[in-house]
C-alpha atoms as a PDB file:
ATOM      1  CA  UNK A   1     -20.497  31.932  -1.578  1.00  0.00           C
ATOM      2  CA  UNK A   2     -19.623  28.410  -2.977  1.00  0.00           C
ATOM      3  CA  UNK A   3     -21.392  25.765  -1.141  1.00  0.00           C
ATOM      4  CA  UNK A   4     -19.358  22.981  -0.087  1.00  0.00           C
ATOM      5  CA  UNK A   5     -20.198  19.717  -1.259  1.00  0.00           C
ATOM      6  CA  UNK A   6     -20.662  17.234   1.135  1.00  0.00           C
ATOM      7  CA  UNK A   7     -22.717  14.268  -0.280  1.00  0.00           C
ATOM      8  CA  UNK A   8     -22.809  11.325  -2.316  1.00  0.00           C
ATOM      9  CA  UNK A   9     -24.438  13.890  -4.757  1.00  0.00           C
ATOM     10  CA  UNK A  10     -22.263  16.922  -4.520  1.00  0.00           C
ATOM     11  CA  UNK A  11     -18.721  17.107  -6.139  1.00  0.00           C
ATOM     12  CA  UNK A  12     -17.073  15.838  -9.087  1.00  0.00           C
ATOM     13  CA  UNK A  13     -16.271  11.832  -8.836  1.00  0.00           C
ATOM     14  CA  UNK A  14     -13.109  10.217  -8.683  1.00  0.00           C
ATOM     15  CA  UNK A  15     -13.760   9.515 -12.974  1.00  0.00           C
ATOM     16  CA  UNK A  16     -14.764  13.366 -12.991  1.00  0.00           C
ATOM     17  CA  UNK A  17     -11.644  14.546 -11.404  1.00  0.00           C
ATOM     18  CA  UNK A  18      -9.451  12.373 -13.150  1.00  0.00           C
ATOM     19  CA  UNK A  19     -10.770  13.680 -16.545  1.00  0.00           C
ATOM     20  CA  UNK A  20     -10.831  17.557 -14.931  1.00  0.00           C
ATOM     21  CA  UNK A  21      -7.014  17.325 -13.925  1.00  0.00           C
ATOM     22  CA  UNK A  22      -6.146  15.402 -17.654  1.00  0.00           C
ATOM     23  CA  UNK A  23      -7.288  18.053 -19.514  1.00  0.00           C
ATOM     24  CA  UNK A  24      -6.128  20.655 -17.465  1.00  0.00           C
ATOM     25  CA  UNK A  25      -2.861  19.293 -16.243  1.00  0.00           C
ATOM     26  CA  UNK A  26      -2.237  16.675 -19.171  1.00  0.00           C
ATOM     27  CA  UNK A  27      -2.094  13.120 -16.257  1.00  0.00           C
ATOM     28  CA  UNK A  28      -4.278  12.550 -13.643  1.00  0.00           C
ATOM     29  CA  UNK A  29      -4.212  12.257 -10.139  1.00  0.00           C
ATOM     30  CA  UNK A  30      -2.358   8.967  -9.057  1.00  0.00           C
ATOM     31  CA  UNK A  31      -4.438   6.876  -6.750  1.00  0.00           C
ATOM     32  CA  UNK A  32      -2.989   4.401  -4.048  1.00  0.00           C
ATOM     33  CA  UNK A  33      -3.610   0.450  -4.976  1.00  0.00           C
ATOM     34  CA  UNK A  34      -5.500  -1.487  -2.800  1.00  0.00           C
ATOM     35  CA  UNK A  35      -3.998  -4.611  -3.674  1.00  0.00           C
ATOM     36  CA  UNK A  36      -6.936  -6.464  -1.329  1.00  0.00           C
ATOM     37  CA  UNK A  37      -9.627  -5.461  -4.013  1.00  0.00           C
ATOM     38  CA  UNK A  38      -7.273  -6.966  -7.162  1.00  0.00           C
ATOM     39  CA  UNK A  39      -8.441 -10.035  -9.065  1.00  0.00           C
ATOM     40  CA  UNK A  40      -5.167 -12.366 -10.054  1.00  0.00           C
ATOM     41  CA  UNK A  41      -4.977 -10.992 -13.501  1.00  0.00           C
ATOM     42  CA  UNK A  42      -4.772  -6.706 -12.430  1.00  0.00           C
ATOM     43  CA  UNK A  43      -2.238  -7.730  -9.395  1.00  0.00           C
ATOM     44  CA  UNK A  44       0.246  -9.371 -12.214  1.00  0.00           C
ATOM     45  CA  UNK A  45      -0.436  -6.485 -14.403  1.00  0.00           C
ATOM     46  CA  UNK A  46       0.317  -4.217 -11.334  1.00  0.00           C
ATOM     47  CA  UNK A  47       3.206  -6.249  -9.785  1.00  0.00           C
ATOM     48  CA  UNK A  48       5.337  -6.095 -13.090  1.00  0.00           C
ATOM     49  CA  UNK A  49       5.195  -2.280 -12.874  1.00  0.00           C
ATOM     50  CA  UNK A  50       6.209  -2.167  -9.646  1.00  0.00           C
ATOM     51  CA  UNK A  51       8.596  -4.439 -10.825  1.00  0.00           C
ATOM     52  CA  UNK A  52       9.798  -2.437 -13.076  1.00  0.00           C
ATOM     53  CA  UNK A  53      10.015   0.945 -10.757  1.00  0.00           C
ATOM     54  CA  UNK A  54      11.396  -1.097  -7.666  1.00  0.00           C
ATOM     55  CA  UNK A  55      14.279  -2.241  -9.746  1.00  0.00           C
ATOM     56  CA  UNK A  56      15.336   1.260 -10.824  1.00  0.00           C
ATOM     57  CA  UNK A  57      14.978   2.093  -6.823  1.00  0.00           C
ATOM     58  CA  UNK A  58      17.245  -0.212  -6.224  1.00  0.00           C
ATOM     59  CA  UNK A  59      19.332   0.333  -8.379  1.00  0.00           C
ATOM     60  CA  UNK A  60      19.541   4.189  -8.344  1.00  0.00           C
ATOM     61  CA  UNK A  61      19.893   4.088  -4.063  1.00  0.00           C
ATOM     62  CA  UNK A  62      21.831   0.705  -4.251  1.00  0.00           C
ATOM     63  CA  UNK A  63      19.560  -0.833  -1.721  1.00  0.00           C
ATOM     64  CA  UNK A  64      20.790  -3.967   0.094  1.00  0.00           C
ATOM     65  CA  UNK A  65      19.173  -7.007   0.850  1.00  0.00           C
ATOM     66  CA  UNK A  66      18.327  -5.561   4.514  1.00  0.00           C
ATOM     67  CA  UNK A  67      15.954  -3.152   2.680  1.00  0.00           C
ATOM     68  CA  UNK A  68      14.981  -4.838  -0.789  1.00  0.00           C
ATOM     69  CA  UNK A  69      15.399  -8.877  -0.601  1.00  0.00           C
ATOM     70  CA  UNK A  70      15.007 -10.378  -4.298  1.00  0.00           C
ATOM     71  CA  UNK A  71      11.605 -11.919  -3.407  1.00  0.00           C
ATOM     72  CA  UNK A  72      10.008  -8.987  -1.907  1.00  0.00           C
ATOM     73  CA  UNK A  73       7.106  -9.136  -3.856  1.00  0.00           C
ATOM     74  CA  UNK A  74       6.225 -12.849  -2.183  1.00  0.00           C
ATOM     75  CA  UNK A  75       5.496 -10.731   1.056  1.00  0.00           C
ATOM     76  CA  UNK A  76       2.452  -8.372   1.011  1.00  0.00           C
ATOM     77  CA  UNK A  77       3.938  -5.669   3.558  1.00  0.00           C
ATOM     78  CA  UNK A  78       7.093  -4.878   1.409  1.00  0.00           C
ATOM     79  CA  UNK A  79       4.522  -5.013  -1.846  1.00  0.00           C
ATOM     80  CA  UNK A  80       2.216  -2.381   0.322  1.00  0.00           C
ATOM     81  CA  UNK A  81       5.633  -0.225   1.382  1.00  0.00           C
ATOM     82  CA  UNK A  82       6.612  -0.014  -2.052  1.00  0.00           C
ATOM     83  CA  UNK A  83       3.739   0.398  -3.873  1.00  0.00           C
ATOM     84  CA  UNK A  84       3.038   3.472  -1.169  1.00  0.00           C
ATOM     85  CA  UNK A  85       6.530   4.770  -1.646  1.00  0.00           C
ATOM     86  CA  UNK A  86       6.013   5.022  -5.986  1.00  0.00           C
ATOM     87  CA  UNK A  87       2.808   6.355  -5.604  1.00  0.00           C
ATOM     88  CA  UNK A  88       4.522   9.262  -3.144  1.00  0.00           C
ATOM     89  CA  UNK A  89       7.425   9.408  -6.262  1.00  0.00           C
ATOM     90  CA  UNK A  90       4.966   9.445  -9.067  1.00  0.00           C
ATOM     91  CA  UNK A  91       3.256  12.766  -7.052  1.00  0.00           C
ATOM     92  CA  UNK A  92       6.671  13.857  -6.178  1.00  0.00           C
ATOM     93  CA  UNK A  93       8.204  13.652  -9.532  1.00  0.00           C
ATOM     94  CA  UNK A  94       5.158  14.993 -11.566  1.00  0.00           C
ATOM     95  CA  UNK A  95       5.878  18.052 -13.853  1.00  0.00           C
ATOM     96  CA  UNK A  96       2.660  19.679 -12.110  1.00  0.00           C
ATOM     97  CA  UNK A  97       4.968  19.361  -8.924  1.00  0.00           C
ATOM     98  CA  UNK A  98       7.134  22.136  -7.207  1.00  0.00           C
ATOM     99  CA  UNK A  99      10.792  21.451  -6.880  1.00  0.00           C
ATOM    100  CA  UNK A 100      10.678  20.843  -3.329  1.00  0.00           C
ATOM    101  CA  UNK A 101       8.251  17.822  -3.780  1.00  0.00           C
ATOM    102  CA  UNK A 102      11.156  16.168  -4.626  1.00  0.00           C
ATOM    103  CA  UNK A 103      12.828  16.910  -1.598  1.00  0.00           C
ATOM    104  CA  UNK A 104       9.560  15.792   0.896  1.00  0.00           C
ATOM    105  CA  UNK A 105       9.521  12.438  -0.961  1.00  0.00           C
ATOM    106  CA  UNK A 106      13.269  12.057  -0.146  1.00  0.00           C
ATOM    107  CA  UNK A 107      11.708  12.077   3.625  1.00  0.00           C
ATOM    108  CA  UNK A 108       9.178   9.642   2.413  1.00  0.00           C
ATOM    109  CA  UNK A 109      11.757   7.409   1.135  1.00  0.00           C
ATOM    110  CA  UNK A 110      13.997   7.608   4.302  1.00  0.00           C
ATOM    111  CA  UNK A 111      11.410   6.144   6.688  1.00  0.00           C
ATOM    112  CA  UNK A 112      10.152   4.120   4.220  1.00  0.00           C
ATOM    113  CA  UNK A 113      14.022   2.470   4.590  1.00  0.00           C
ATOM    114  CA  UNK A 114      13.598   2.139   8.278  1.00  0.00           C
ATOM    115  CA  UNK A 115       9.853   0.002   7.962  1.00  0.00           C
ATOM    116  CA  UNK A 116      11.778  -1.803   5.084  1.00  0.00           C
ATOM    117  CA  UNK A 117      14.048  -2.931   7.246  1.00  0.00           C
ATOM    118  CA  UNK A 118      11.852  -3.952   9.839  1.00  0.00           C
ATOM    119  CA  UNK A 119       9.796  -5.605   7.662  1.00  0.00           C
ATOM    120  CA  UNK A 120      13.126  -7.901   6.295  1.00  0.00           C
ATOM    121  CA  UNK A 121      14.091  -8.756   9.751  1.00  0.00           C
ATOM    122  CA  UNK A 122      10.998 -10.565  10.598  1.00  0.00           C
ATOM    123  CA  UNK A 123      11.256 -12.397   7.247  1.00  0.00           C
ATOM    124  CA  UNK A 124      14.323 -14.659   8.477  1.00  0.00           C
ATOM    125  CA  UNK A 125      15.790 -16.985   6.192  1.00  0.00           C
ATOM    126  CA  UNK A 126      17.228 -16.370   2.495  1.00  0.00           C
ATOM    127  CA  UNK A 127      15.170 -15.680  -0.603  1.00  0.00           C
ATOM    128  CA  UNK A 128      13.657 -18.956  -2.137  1.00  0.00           C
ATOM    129  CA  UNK A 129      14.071 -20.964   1.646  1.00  0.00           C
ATOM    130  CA  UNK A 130      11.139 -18.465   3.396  1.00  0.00           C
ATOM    131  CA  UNK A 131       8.435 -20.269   5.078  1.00  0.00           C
ATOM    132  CA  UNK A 132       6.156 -17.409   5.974  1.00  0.00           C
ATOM    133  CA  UNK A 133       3.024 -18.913   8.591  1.00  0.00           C
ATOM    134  CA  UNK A 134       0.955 -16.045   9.734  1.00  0.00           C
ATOM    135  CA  UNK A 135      -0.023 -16.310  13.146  1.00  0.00           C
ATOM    136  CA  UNK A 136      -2.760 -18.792  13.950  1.00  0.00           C
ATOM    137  CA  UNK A 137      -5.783 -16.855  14.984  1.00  0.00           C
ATOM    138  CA  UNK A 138      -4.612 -15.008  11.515  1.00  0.00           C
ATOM    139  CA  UNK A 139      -4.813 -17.756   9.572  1.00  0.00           C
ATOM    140  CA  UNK A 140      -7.807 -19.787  11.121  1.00  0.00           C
ATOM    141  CA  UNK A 141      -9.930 -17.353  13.645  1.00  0.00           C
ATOM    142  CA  UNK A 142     -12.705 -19.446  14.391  1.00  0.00           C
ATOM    143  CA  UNK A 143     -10.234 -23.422  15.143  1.00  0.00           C
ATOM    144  CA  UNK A 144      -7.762 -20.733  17.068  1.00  0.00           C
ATOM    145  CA  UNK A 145     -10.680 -19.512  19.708  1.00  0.00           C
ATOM    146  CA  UNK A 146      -9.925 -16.352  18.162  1.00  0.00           C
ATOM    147  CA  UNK A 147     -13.449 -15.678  17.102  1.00  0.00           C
ATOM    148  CA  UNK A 148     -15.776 -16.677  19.281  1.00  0.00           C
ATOM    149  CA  UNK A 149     -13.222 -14.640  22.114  1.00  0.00           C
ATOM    150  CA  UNK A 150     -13.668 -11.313  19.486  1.00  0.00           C
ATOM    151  CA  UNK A 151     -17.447 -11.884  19.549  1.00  0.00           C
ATOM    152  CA  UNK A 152     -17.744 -12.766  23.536  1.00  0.00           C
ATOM    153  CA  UNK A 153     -16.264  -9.359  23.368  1.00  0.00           C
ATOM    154  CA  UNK A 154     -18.354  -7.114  21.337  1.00  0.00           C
ATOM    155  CA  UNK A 155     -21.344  -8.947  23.233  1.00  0.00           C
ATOM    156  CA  UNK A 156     -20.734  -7.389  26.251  1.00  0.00           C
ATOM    157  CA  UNK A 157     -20.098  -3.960  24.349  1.00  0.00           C
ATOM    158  CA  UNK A 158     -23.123  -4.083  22.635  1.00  0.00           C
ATOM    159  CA  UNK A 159     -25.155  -6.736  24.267  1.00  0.00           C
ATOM    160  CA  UNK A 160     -25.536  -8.336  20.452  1.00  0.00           C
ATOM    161  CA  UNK A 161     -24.039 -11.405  19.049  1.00  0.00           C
ATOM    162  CA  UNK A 162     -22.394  -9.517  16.508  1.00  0.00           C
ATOM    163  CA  UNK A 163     -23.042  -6.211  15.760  1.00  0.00           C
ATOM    164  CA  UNK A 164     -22.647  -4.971  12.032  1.00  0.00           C
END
């Protein structure tokens, strides 16, 4: 019987794997962006080919502006939507892939549309005249009371100032 690897130790890493499924498969596993973690230079280099993708999407489904407004990549929770919804296409769309992956990303894509939409809505205004504020206690936590209300909080959880 195989063991089953469960520690920092056991397994193949994320490099391993990738090199495992390139030589077997010929690509390797696509891996979700975590835009958060990007210096400025990678997020350009990544933006321009989602760029690239979200105008064939588009395109292809002849999205509106209730789903795909021209500056949608000023506004991180359409970037995060459609970044998810590639990654689901490039998986999809693979040649490893059966035919009906093609078919589950279609679902993907549909309420994908819906969050899109949701996501516009709040946006208000027209492309170019957007003044996005996030909320205050997003913006400023500790001037907004926010903080010191979060920490009252997890003091009388924990009895500790802040636990970490």
């Amino acid at each position: 019987m195989t063991d089953i690897p469960d520690g920092p130790g056991d397994g193949l890493t994320p490099e391993q794997l990738d090199a495992l499924m390139k030589d077997t498969l010929g690509s390797t596993i696509p891996r979700p962006i975590r835009w958060a973690d990007l210096d400025d230079t990678t997020t350009a280099k990544k933006l321009v080919e989602l760029a690239k993708w979200v105008h064939w999407l588009g395109n292809r489904y002849v999205l509106d502006s209730r789903e795909l407004p021209a500056d949608w990549w000023r506004h991180g929770a359409l970037v995060e939507e459609l970044s998810a919804l590639k990654g689901a296409w490039d998986v999809a769309y693979d040649q490893t892939q059966a035919a009906s992956a093609a078919a589950d990303w279609h679902m993907t894509f549909f309420n994908t549309r819906i969050r899109l939409k949701d996501w516009v809505g709040r946006l208000g205004g027209s492309p170019g005249e957007r003044t996005i504020k996030p909320q205050g206690w997003l913006h400023d936590p500790d001037r907004s009371g926010w903080a010191a209300e979060f920490n009252a909080y997890l003091s009388s959880l924990t009895g500790l100032t802040r636990p970490d």
